[in-house]
PDB file of N, CA and C in Angstrom:
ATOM      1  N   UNK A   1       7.564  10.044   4.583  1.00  0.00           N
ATOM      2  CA  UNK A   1       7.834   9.192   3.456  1.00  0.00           C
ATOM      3  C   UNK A   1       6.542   8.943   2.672  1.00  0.00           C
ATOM      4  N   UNK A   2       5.147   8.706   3.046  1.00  0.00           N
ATOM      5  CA  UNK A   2       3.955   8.409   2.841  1.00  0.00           C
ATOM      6  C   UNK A   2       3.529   9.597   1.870  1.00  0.00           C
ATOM      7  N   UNK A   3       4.118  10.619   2.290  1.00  0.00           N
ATOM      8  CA  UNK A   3       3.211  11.677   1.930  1.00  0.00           C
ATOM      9  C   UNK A   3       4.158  12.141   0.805  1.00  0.00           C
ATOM     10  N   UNK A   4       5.429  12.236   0.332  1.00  0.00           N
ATOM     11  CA  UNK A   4       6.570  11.966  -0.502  1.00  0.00           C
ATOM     12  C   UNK A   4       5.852  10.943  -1.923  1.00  0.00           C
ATOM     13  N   UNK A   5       5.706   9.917  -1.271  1.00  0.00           N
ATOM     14  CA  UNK A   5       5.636   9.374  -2.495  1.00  0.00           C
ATOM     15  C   UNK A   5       4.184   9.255  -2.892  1.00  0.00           C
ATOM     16  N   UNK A   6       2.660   9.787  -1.771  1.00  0.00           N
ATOM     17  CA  UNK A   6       1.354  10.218  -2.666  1.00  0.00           C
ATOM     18  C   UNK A   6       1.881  11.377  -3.502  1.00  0.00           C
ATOM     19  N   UNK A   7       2.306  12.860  -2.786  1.00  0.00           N
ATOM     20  CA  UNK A   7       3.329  12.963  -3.939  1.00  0.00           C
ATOM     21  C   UNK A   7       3.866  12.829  -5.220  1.00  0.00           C
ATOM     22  N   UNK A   8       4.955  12.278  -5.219  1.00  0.00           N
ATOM     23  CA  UNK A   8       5.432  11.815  -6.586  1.00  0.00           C
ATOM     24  C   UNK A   8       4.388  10.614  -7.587  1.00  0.00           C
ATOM     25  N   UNK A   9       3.916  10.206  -6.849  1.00  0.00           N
ATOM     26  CA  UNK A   9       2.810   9.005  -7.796  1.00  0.00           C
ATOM     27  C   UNK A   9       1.290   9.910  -8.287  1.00  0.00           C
ATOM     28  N   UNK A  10       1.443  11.059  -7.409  1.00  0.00           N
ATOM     29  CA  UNK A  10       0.006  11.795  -8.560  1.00  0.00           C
ATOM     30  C   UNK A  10       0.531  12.779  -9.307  1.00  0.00           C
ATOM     31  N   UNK A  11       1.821  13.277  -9.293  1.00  0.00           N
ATOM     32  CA  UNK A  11       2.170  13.356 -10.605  1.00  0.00           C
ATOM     33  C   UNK A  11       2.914  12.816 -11.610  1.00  0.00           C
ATOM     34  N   UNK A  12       3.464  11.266 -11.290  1.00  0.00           N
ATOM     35  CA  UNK A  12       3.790  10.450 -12.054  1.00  0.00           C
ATOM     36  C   UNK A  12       2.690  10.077 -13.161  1.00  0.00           C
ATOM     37  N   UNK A  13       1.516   9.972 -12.392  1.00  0.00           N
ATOM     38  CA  UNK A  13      -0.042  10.108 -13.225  1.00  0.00           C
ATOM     39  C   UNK A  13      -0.784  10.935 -13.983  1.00  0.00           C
ATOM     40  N   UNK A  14      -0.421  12.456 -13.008  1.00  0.00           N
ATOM     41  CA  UNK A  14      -0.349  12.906 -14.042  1.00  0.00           C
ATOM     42  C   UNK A  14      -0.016  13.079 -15.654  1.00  0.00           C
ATOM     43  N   UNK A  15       1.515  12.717 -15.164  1.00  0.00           N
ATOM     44  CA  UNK A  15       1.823  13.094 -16.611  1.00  0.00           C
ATOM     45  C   UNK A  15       1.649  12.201 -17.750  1.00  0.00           C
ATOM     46  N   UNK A  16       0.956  11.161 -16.896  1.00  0.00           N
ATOM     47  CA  UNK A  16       0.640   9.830 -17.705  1.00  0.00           C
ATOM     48  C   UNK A  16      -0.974  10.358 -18.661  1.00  0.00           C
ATOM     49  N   UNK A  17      -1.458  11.039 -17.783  1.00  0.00           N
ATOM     50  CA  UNK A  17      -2.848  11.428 -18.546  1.00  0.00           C
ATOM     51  C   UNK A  17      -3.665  10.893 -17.412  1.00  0.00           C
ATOM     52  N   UNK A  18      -3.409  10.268 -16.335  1.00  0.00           N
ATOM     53  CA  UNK A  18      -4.498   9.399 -15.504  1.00  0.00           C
ATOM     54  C   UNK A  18      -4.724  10.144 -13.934  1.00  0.00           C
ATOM     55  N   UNK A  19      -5.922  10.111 -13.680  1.00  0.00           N
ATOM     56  CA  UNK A  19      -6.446  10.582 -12.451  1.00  0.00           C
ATOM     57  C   UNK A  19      -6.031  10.036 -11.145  1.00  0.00           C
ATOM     58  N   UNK A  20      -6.014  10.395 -10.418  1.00  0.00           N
ATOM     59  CA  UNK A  20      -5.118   9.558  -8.740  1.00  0.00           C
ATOM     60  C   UNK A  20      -6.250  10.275  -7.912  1.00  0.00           C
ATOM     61  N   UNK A  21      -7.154   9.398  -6.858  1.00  0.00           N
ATOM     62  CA  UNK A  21      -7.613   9.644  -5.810  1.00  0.00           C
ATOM     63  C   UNK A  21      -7.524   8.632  -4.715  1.00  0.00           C
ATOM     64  N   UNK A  22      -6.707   9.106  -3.877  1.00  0.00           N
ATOM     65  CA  UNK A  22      -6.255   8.299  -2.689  1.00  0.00           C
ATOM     66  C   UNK A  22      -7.831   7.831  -1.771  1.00  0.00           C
ATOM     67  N   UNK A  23      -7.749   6.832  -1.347  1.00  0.00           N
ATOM     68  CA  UNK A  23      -8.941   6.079  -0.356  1.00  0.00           C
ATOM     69  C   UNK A  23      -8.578   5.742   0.860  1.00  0.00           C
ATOM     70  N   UNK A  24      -8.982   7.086   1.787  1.00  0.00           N
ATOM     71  CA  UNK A  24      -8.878   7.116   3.656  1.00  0.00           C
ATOM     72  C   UNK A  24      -8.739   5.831   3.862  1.00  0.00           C
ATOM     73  N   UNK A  25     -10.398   5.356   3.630  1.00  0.00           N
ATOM     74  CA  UNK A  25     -10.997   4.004   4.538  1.00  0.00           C
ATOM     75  C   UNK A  25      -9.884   3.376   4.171  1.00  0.00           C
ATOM     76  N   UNK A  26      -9.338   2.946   2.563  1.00  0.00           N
ATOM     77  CA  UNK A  26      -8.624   2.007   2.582  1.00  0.00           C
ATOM     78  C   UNK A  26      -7.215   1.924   2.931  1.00  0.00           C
ATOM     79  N   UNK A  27      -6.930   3.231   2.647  1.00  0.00           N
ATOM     80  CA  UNK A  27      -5.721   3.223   3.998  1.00  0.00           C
ATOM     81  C   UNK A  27      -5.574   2.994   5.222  1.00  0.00           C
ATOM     82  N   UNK A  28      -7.045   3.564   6.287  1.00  0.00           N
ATOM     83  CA  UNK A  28      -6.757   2.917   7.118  1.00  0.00           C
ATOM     84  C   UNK A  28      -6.938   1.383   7.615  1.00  0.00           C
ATOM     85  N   UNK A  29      -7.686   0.703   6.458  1.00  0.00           N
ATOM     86  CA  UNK A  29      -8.092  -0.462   6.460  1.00  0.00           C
ATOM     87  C   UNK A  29      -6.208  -1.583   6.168  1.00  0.00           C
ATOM     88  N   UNK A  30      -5.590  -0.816   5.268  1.00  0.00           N
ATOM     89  CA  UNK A  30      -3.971  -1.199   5.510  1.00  0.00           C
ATOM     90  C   UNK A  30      -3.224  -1.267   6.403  1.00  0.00           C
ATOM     91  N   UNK A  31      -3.322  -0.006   7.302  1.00  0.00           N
ATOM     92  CA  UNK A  31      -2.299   0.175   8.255  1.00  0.00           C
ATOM     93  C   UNK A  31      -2.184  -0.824   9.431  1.00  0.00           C
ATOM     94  N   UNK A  32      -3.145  -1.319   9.848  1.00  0.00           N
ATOM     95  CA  UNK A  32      -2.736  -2.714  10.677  1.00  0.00           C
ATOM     96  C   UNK A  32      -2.554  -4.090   9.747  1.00  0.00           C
ATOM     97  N   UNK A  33      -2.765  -4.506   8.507  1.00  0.00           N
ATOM     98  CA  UNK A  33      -2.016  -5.166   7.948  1.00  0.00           C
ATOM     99  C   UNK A  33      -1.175  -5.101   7.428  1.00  0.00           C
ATOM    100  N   UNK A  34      -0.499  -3.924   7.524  1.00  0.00           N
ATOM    101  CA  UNK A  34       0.906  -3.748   7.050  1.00  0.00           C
ATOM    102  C   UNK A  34       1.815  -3.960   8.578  1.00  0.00           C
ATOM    103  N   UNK A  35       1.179  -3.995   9.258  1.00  0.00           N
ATOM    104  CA  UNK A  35       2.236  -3.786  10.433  1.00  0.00           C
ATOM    105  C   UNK A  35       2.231  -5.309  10.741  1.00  0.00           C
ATOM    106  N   UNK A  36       0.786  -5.825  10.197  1.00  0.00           N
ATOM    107  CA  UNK A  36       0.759  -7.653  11.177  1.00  0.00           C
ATOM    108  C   UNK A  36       2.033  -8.273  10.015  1.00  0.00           C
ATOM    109  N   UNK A  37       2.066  -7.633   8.528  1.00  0.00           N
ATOM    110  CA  UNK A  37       3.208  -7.842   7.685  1.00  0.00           C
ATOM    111  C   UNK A  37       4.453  -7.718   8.120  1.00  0.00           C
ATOM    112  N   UNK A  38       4.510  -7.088   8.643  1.00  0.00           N
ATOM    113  CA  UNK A  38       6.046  -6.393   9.341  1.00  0.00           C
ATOM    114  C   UNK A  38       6.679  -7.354   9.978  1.00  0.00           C
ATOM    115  N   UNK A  39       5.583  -7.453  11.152  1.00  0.00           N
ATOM    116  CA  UNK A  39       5.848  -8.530  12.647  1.00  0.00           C
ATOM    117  C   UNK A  39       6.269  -9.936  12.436  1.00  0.00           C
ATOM    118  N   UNK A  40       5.291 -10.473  10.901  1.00  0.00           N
ATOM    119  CA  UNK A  40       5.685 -11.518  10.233  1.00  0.00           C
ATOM    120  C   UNK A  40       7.144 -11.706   9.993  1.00  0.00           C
ATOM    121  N   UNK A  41       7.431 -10.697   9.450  1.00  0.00           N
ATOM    122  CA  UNK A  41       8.425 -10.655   8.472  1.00  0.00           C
ATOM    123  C   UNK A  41       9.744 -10.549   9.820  1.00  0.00           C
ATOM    124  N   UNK A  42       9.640 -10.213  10.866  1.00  0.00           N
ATOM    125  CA  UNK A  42      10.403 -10.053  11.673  1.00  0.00           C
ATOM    126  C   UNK A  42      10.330 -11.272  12.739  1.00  0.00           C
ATOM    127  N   UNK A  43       9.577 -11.797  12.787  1.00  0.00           N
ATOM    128  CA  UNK A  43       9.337 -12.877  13.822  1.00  0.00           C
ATOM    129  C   UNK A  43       9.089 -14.222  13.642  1.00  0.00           C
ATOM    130  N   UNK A  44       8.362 -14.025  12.311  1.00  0.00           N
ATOM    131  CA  UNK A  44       8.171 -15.560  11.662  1.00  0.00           C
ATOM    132  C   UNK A  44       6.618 -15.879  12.111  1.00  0.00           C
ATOM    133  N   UNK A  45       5.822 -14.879  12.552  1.00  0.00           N
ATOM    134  CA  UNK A  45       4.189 -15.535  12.998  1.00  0.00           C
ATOM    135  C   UNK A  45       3.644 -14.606  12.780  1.00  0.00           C
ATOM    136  N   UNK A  46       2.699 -15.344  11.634  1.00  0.00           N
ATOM    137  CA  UNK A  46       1.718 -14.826  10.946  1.00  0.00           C
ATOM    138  C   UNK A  46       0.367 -14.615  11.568  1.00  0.00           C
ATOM    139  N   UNK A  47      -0.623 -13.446  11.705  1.00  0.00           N
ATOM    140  CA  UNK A  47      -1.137 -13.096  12.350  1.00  0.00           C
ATOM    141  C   UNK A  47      -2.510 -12.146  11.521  1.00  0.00           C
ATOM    142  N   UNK A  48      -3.755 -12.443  11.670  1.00  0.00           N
ATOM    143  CA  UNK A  48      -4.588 -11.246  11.508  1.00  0.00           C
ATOM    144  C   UNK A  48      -4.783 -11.348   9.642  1.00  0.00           C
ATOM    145  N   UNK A  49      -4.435 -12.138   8.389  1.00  0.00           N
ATOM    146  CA  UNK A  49      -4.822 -12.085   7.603  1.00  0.00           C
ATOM    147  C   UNK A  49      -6.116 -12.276   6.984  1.00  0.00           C
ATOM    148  N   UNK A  50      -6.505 -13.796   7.531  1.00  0.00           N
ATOM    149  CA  UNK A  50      -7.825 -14.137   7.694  1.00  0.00           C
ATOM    150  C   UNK A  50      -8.886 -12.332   7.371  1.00  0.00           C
ATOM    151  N   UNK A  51      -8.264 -11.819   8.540  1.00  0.00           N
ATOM    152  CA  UNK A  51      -9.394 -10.452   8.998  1.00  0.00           C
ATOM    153  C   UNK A  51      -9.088  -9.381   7.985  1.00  0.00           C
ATOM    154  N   UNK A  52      -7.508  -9.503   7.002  1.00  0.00           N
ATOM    155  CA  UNK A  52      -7.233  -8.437   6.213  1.00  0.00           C
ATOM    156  C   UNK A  52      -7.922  -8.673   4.988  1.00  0.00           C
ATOM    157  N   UNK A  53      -7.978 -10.204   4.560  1.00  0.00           N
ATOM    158  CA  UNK A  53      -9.028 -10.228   3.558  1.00  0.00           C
ATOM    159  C   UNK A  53     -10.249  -9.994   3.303  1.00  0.00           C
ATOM    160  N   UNK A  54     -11.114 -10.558   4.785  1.00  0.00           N
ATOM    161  CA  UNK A  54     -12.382 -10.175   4.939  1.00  0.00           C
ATOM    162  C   UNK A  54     -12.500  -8.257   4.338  1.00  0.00           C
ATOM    163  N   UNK A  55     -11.808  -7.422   5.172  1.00  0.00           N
ATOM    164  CA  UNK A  55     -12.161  -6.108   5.615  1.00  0.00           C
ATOM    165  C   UNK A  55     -11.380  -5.477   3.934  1.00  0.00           C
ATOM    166  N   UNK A  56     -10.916  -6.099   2.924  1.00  0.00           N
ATOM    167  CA  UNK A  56     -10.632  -5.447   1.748  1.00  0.00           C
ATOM    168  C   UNK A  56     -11.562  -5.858   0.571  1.00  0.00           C
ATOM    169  N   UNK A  57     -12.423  -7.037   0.655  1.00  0.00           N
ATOM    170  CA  UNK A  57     -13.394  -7.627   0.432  1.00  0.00           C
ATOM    171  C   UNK A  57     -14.223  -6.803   0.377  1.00  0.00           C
ATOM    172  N   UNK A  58     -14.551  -6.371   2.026  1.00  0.00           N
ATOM    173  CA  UNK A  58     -15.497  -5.268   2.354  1.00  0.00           C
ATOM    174  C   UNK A  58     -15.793  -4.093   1.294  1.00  0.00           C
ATOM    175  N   UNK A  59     -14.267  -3.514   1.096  1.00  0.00           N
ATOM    176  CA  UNK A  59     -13.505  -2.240   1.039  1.00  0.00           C
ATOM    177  C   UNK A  59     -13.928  -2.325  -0.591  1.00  0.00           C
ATOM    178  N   UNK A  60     -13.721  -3.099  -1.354  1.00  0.00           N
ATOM    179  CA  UNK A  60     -13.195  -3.175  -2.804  1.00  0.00           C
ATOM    180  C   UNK A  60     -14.900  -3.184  -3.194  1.00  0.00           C
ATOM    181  N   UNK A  61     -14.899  -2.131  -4.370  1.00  0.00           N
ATOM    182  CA  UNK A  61     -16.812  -2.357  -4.522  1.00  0.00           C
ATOM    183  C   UNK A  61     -16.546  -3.528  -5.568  1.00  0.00           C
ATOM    184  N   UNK A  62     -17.916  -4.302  -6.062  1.00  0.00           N
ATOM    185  CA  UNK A  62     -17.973  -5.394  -6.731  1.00  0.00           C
ATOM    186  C   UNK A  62     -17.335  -4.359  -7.854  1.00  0.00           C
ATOM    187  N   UNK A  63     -16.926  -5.807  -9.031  1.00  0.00           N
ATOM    188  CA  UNK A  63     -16.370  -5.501 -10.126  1.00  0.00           C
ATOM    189  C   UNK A  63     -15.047  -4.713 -10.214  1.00  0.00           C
ATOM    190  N   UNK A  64     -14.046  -4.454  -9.220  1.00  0.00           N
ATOM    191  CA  UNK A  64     -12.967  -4.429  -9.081  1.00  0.00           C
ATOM    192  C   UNK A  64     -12.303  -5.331  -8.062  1.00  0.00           C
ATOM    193  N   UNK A  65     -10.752  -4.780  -8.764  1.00  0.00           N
ATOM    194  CA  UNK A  65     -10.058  -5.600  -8.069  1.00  0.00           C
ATOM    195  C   UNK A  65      -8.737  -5.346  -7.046  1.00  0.00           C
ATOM    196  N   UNK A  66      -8.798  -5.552  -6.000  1.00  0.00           N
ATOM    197  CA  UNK A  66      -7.234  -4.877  -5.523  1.00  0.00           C
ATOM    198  C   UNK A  66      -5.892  -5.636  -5.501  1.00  0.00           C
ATOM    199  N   UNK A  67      -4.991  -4.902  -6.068  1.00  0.00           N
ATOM    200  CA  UNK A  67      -3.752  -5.401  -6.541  1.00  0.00           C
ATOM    201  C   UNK A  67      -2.583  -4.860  -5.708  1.00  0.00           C
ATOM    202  N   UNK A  68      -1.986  -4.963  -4.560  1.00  0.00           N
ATOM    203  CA  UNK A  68      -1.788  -4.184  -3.684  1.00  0.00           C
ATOM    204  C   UNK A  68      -0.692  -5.716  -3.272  1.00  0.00           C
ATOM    205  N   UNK A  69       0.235  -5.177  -2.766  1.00  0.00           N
ATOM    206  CA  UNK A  69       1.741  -5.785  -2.229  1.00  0.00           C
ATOM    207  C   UNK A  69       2.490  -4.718  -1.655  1.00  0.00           C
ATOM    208  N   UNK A  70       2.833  -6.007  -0.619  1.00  0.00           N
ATOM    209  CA  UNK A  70       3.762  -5.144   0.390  1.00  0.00           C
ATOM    210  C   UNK A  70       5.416  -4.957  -0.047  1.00  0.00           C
ATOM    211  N   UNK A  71       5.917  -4.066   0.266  1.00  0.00           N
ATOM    212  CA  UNK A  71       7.395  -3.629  -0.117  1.00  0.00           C
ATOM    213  C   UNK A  71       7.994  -3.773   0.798  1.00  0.00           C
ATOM    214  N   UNK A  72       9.579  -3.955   1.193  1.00  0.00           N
ATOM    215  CA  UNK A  72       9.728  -3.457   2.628  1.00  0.00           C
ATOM    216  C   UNK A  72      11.343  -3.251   1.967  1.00  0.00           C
ATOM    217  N   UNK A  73      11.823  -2.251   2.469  1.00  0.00           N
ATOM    218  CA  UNK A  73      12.704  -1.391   2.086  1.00  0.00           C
ATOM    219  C   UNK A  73      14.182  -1.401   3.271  1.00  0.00           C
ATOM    220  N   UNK A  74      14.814  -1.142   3.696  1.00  0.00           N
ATOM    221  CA  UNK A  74      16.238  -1.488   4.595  1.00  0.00           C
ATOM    222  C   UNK A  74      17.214  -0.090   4.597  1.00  0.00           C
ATOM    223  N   UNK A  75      15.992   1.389   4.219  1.00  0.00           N
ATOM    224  CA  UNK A  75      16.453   2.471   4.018  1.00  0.00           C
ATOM    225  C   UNK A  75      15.315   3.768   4.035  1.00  0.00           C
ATOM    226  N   UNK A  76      15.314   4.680   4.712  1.00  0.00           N
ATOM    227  CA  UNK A  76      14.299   5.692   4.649  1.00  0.00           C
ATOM    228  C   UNK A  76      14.106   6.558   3.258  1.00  0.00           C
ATOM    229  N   UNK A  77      14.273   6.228   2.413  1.00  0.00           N
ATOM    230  CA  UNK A  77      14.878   7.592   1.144  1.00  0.00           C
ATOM    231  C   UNK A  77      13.599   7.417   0.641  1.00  0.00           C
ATOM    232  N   UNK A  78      12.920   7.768   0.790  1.00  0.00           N
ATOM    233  CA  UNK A  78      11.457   8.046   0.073  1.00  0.00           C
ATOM    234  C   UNK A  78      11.630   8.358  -1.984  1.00  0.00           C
ATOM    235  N   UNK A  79      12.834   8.880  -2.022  1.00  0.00           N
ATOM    236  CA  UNK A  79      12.736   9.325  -3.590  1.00  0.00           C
ATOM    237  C   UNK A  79      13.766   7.522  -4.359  1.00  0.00           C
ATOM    238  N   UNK A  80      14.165   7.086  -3.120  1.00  0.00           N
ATOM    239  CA  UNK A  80      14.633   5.658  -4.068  1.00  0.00           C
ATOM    240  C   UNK A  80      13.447   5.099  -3.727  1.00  0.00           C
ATOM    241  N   UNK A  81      12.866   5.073  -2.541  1.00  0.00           N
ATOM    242  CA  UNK A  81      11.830   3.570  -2.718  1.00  0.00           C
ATOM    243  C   UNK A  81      10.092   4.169  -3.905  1.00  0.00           C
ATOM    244  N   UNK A  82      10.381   5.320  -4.021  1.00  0.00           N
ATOM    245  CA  UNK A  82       9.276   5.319  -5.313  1.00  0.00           C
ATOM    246  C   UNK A  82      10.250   4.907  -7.148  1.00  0.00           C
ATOM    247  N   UNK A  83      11.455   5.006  -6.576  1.00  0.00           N
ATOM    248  CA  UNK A  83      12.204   4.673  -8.343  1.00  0.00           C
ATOM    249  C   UNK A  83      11.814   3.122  -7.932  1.00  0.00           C
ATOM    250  N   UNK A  84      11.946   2.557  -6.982  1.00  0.00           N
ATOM    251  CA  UNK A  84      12.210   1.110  -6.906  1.00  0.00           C
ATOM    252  C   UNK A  84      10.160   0.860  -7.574  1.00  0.00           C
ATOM    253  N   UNK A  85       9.522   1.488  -6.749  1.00  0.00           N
ATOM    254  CA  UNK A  85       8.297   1.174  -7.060  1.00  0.00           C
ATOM    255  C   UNK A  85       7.761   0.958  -8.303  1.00  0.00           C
ATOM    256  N   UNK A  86       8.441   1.757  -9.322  1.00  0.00           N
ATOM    257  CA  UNK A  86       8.295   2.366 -10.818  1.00  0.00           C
ATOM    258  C   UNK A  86       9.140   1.062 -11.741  1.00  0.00           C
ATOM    259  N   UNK A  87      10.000   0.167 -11.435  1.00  0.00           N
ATOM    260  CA  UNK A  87      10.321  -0.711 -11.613  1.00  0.00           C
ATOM    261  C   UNK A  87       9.499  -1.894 -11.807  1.00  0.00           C
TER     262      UNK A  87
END
């Protein structure tokens, strides 16, 4: 699904005229706050943000900004949850 919609979003950009370069670190700097998101969202206890801000802080060079939200979807279809994204 991940790799589906890097995918469809660098040439959604494309055709926009705009450049797309995906960021390892900061992906992997996501992948355990997306999951402490998850657990939240499933359990009701919030966990590990404190440490997600610090480490995107880190991540983000001065003078930008990251704008980044979690989705969570109730279906695998990789080609609806990028229409939903585009919304």
């Amino acid at each position: 699904m991940k790799s589906f919609i890097e995918f469809s979003f660098f040439f959604y950009s494309k055709d926009l005229g705009l450049n797309t370069t995906w960021d390892d670190e900061l992906s992997y700097i996501l992948t355990p706050s997306l999951a402490a998101y998850e657990l939240e969202h499933s359990t009701g206890v919030s966990a590990g943000n404190e440490e997600f801000q610090q480490a995107i802080r880190r991540a983000i060079p001065d003078g930008h900004t990251f704008k980044g939200f979690p989705i969570q979807f109730v279906h695998r279809n990789a080609r609806r949850a990028f229409a939903t994204c585009l919304r």
